[in-house]
C-alpha atoms as a PDB file:
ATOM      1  CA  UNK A   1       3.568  -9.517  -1.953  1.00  0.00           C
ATOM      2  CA  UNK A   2       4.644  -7.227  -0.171  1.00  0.00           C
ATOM      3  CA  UNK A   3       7.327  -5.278  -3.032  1.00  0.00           C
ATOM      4  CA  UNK A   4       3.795  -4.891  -4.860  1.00  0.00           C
ATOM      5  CA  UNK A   5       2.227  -3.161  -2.590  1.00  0.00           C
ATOM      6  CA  UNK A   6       4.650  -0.862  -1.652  1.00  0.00           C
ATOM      7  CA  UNK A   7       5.134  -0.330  -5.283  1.00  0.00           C
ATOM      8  CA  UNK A   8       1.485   0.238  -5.855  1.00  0.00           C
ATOM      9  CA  UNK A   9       0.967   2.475  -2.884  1.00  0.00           C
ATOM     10  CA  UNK A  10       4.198   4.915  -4.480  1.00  0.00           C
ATOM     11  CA  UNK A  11       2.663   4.633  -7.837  1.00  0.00           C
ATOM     12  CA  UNK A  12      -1.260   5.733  -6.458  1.00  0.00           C
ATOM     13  CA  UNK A  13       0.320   8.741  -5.610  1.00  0.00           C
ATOM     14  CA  UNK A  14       1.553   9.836  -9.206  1.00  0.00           C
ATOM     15  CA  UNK A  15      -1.056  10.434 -11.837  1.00  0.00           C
ATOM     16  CA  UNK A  16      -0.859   8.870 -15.493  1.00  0.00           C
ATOM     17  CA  UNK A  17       0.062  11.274 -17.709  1.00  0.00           C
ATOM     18  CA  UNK A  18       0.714  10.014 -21.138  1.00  0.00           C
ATOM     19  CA  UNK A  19      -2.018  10.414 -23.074  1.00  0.00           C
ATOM     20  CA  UNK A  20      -3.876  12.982 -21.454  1.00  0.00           C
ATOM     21  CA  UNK A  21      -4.778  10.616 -18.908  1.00  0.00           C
ATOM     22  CA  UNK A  22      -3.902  12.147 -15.425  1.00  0.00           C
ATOM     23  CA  UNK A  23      -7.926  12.731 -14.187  1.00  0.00           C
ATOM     24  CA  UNK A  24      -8.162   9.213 -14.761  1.00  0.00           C
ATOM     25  CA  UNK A  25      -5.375   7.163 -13.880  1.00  0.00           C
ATOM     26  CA  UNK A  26      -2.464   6.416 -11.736  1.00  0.00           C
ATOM     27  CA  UNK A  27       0.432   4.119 -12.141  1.00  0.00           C
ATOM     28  CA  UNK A  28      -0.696   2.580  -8.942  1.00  0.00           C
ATOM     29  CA  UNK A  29      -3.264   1.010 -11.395  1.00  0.00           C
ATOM     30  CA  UNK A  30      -0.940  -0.781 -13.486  1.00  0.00           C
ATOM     31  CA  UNK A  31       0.979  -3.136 -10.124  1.00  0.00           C
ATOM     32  CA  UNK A  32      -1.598  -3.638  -7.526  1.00  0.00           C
ATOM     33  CA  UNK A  33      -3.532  -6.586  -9.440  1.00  0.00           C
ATOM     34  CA  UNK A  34      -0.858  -8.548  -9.207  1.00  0.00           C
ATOM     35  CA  UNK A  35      -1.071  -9.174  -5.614  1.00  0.00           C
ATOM     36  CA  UNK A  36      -3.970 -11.630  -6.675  1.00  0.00           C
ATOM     37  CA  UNK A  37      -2.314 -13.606  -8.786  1.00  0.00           C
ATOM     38  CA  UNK A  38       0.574 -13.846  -5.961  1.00  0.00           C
ATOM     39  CA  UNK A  39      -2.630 -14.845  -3.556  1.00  0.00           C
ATOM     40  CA  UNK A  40      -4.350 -17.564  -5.864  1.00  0.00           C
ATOM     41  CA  UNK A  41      -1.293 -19.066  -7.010  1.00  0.00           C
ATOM     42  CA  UNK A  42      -0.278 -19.751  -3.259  1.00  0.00           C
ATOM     43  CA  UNK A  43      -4.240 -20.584  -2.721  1.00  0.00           C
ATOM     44  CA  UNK A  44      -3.814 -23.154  -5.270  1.00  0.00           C
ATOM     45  CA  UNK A  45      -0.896 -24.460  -4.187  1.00  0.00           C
ATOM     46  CA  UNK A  46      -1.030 -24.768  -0.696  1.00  0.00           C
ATOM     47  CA  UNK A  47      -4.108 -24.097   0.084  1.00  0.00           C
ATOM     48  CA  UNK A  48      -6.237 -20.926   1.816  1.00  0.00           C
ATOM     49  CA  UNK A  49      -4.463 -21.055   5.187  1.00  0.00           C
ATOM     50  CA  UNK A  50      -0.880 -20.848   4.074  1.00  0.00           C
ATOM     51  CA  UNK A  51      -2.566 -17.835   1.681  1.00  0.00           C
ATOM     52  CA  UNK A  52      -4.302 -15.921   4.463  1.00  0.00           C
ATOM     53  CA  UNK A  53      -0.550 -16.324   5.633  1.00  0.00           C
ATOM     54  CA  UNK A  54       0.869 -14.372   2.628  1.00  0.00           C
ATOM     55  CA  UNK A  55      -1.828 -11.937   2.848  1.00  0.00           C
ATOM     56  CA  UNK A  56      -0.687 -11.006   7.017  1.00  0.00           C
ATOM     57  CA  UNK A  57       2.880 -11.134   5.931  1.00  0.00           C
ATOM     58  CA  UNK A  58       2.305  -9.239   2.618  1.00  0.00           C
ATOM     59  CA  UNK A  59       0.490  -6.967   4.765  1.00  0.00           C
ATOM     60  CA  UNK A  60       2.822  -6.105   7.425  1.00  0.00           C
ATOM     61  CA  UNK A  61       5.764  -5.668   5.121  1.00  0.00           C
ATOM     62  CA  UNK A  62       3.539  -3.521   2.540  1.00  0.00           C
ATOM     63  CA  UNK A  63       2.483  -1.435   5.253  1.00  0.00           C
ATOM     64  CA  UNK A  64       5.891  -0.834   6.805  1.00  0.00           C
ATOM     65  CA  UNK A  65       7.147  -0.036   3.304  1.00  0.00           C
ATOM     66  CA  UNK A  66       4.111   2.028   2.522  1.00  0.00           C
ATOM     67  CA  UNK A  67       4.791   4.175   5.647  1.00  0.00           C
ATOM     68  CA  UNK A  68       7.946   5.234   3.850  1.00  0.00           C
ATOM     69  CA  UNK A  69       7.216   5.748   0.428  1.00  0.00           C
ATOM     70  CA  UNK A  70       3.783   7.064   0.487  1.00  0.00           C
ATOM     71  CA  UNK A  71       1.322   9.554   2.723  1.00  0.00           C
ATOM     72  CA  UNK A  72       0.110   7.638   6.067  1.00  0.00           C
ATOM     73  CA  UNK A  73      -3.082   8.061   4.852  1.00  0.00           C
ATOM     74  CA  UNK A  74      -2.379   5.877   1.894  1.00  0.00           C
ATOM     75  CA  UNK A  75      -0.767   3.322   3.842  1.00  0.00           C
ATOM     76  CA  UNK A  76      -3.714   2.944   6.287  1.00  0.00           C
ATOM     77  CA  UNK A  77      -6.483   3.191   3.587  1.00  0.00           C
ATOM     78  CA  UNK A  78      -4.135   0.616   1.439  1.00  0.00           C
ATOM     79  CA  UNK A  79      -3.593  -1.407   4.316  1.00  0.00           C
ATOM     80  CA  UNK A  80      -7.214  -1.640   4.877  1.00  0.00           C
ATOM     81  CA  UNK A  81      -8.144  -1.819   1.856  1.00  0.00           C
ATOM     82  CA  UNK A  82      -5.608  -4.727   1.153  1.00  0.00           C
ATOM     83  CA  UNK A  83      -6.590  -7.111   4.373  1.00  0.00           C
ATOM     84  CA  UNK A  84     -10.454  -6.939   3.447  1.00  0.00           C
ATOM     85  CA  UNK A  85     -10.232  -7.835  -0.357  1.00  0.00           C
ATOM     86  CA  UNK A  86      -7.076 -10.052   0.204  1.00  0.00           C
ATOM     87  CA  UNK A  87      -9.343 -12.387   2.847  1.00  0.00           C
ATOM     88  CA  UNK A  88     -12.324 -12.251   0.071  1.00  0.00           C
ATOM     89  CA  UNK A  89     -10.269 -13.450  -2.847  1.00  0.00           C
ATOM     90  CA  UNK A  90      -8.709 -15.918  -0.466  1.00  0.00           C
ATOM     91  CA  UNK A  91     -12.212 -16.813   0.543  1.00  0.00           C
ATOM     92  CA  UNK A  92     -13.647 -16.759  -3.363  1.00  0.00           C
ATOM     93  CA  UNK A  93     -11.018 -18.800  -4.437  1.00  0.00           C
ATOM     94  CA  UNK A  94     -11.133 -21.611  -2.437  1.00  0.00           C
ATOM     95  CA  UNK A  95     -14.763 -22.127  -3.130  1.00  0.00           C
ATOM     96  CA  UNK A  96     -14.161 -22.180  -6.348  1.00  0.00           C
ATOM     97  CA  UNK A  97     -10.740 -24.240  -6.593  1.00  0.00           C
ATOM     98  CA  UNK A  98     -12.516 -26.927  -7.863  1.00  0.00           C
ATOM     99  CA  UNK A  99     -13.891 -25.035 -10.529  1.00  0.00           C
ATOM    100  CA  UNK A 100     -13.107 -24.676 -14.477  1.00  0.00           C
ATOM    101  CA  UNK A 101      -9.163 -23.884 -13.696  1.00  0.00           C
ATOM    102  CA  UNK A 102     -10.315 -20.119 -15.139  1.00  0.00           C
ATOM    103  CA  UNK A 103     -12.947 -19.355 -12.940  1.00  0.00           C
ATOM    104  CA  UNK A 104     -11.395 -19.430  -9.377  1.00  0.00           C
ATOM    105  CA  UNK A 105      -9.129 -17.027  -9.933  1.00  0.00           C
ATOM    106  CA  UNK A 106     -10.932 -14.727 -12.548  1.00  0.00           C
ATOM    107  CA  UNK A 107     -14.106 -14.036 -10.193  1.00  0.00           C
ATOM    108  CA  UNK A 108     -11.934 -14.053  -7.051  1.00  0.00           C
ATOM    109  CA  UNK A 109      -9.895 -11.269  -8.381  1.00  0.00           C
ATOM    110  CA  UNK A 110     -13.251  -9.635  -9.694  1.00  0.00           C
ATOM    111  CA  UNK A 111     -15.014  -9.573  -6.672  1.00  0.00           C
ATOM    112  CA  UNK A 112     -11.883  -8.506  -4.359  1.00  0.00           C
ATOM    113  CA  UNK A 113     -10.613  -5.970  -6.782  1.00  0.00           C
ATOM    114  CA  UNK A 114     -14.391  -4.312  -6.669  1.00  0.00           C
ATOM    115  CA  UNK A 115     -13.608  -4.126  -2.943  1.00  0.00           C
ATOM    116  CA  UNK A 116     -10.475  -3.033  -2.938  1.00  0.00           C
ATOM    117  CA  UNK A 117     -11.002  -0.071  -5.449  1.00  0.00           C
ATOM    118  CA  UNK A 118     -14.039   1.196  -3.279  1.00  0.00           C
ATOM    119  CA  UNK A 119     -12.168   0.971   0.422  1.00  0.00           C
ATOM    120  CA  UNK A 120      -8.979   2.168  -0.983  1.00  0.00           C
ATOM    121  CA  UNK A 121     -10.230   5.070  -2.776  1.00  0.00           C
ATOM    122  CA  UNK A 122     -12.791   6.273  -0.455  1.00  0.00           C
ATOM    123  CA  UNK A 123     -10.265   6.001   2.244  1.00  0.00           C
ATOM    124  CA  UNK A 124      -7.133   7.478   0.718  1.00  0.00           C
ATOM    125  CA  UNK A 125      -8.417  10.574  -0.928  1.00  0.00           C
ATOM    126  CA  UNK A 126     -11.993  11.328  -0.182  1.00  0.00           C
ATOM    127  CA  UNK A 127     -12.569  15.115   1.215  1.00  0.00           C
ATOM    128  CA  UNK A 128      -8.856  16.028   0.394  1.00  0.00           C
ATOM    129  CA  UNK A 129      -9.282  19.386  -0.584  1.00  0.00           C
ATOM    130  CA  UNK A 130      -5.913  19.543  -2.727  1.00  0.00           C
ATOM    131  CA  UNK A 131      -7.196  17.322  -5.222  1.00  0.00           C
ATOM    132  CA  UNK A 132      -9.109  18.876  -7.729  1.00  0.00           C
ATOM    133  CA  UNK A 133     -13.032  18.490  -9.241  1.00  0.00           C
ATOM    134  CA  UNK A 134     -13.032  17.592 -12.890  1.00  0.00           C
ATOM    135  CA  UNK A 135     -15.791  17.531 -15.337  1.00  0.00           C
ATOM    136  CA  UNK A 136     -16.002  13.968 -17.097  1.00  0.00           C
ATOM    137  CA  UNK A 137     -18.010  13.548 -20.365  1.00  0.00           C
ATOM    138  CA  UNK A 138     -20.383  10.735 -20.351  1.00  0.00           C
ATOM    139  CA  UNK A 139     -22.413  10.924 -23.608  1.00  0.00           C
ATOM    140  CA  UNK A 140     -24.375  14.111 -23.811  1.00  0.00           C
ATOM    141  CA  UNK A 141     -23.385  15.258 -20.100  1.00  0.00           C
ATOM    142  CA  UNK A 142     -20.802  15.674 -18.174  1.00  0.00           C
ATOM    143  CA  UNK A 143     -20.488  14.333 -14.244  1.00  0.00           C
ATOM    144  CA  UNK A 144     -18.768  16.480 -12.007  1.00  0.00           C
ATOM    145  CA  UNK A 145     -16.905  14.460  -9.133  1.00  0.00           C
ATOM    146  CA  UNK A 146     -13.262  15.091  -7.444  1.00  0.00           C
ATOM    147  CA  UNK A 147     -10.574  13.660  -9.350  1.00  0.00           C
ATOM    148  CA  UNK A 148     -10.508  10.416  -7.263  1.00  0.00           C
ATOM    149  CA  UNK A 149     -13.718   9.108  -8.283  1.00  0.00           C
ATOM    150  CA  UNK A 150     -12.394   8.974 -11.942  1.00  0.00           C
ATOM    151  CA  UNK A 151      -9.065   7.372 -10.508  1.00  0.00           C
ATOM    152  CA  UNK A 152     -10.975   4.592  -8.864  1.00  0.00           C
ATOM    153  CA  UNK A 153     -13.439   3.726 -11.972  1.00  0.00           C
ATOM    154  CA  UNK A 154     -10.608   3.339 -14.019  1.00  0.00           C
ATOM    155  CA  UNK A 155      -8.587   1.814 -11.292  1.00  0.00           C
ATOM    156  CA  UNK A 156     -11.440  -0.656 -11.208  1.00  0.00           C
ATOM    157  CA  UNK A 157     -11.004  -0.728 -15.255  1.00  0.00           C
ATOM    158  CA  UNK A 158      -7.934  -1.188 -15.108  1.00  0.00           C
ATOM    159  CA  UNK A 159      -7.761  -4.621 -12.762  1.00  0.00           C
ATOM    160  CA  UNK A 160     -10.703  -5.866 -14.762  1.00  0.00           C
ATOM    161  CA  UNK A 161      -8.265  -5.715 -17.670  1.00  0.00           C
ATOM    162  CA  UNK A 162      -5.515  -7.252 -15.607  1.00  0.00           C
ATOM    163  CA  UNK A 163      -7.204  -9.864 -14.542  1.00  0.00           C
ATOM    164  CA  UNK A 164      -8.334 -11.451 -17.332  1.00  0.00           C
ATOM    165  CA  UNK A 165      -4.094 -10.915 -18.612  1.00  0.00           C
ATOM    166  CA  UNK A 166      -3.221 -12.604 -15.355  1.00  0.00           C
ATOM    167  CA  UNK A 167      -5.343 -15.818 -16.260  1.00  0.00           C
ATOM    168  CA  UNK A 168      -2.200 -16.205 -18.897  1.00  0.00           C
ATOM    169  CA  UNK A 169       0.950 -16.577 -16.405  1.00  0.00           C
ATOM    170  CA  UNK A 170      -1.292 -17.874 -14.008  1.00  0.00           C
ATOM    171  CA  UNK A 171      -2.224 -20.595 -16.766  1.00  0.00           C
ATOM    172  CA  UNK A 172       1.367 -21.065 -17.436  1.00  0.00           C
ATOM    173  CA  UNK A 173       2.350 -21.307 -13.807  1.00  0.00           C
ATOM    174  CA  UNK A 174      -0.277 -23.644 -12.845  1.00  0.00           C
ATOM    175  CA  UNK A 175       2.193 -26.390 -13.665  1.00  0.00           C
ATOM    176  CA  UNK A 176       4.740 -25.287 -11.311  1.00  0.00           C
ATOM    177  CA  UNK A 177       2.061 -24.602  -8.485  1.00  0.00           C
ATOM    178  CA  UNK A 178       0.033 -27.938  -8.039  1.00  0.00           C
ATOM    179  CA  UNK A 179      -1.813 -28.320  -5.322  1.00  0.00           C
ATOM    180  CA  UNK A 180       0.469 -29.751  -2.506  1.00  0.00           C
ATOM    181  CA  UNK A 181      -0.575 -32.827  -0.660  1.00  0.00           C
ATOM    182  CA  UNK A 182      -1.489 -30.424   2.302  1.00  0.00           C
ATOM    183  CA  UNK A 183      -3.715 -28.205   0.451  1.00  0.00           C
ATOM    184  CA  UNK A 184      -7.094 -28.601   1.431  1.00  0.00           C
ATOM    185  CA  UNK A 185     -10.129 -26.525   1.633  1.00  0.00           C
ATOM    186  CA  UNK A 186     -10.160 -24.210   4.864  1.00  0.00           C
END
């Protein structure tokens, strides 16, 4: 848990540029959604204590890592960021457990990574006057906004994507990650 966000919080802080795509991406987008699927499958297996554990331990080594790869800025904002959403996909998830074996840790990831996009981004770069303001083309307009607000939509994009391809490892790892006798709801 916490390699991947240290990971994520280096990548956040280099734009994607194949494509053309630097006003709208980072590689940060392409690592961070995987902390859910570390989170549910230790939900589902032992249960939303034991992951609210991962998510403090994933948090303090993240953080510590974060402080040397990345800005402090990004390490405060991603370690904010993190905690909040972390806790609500915890939370999501074990309401759902129970659920079609999808749906726990589709809309968990949904819901938290809608979080985690808006806290993170706002925090990290907003009213950092090095970044620039780019026009984006929506139809027959175009919306001016700093380059961060196009990062975080297609962040958000991005770990929608994600997390529908995480439903396939987490599908294949179910198997391996029953439920232990412990695991109960919290």
């Amino acid at each position: 848990m916490g390699a991947v966000v240290a990971a994520s919080n280096f990548l956040v802080q280099h734009p994607f540029t194949p494509l053309g795509l630097e006003d709208y991406l980072t590689w940060g987008a392409f690592s961070y959604p995987f902390a859910f699927l570390v989170t549910d499958l230790t939900n589902r297996r032992f249960g939303a204590n034991r992951a609210r554990l991962v998510v403090l331990i994933g948090f303090a080594v993240g953080i510590a890592l974060s402080l040397w790869l990345s800005s402090v800025r990004i390490a405060l904002a991603s370690g904010t960021a993190f905690l909040i959403a972390q806790f609500v996909d915890v939370g999501v998830f074990d309401r759902l457990r129970r659920a079609t074996w999808w749906q726990a840790p589709l809309i968990s990831s949904l819901i938290a990574s809608a979080l985690d996009t808006a806290l993170f981004f706002s925090l990290a770069f907003a009213g950092d006057p090095g970044l620039p303001v780019v026009d984006y083309p929506l139809g027959f307009t175009t919306l001016t906004a700093p380059v961060w607000v196009g990062w975080a939509v297609s962040d958000f994009l991005v770990k929608i994507g994600l997390a529908g391809f995480a439903l396939l490892p987490y599908r294949a790892l179910m198997q391996l990650f029953r439920p232990a006798a412990a695991a109960v709801s919290s």
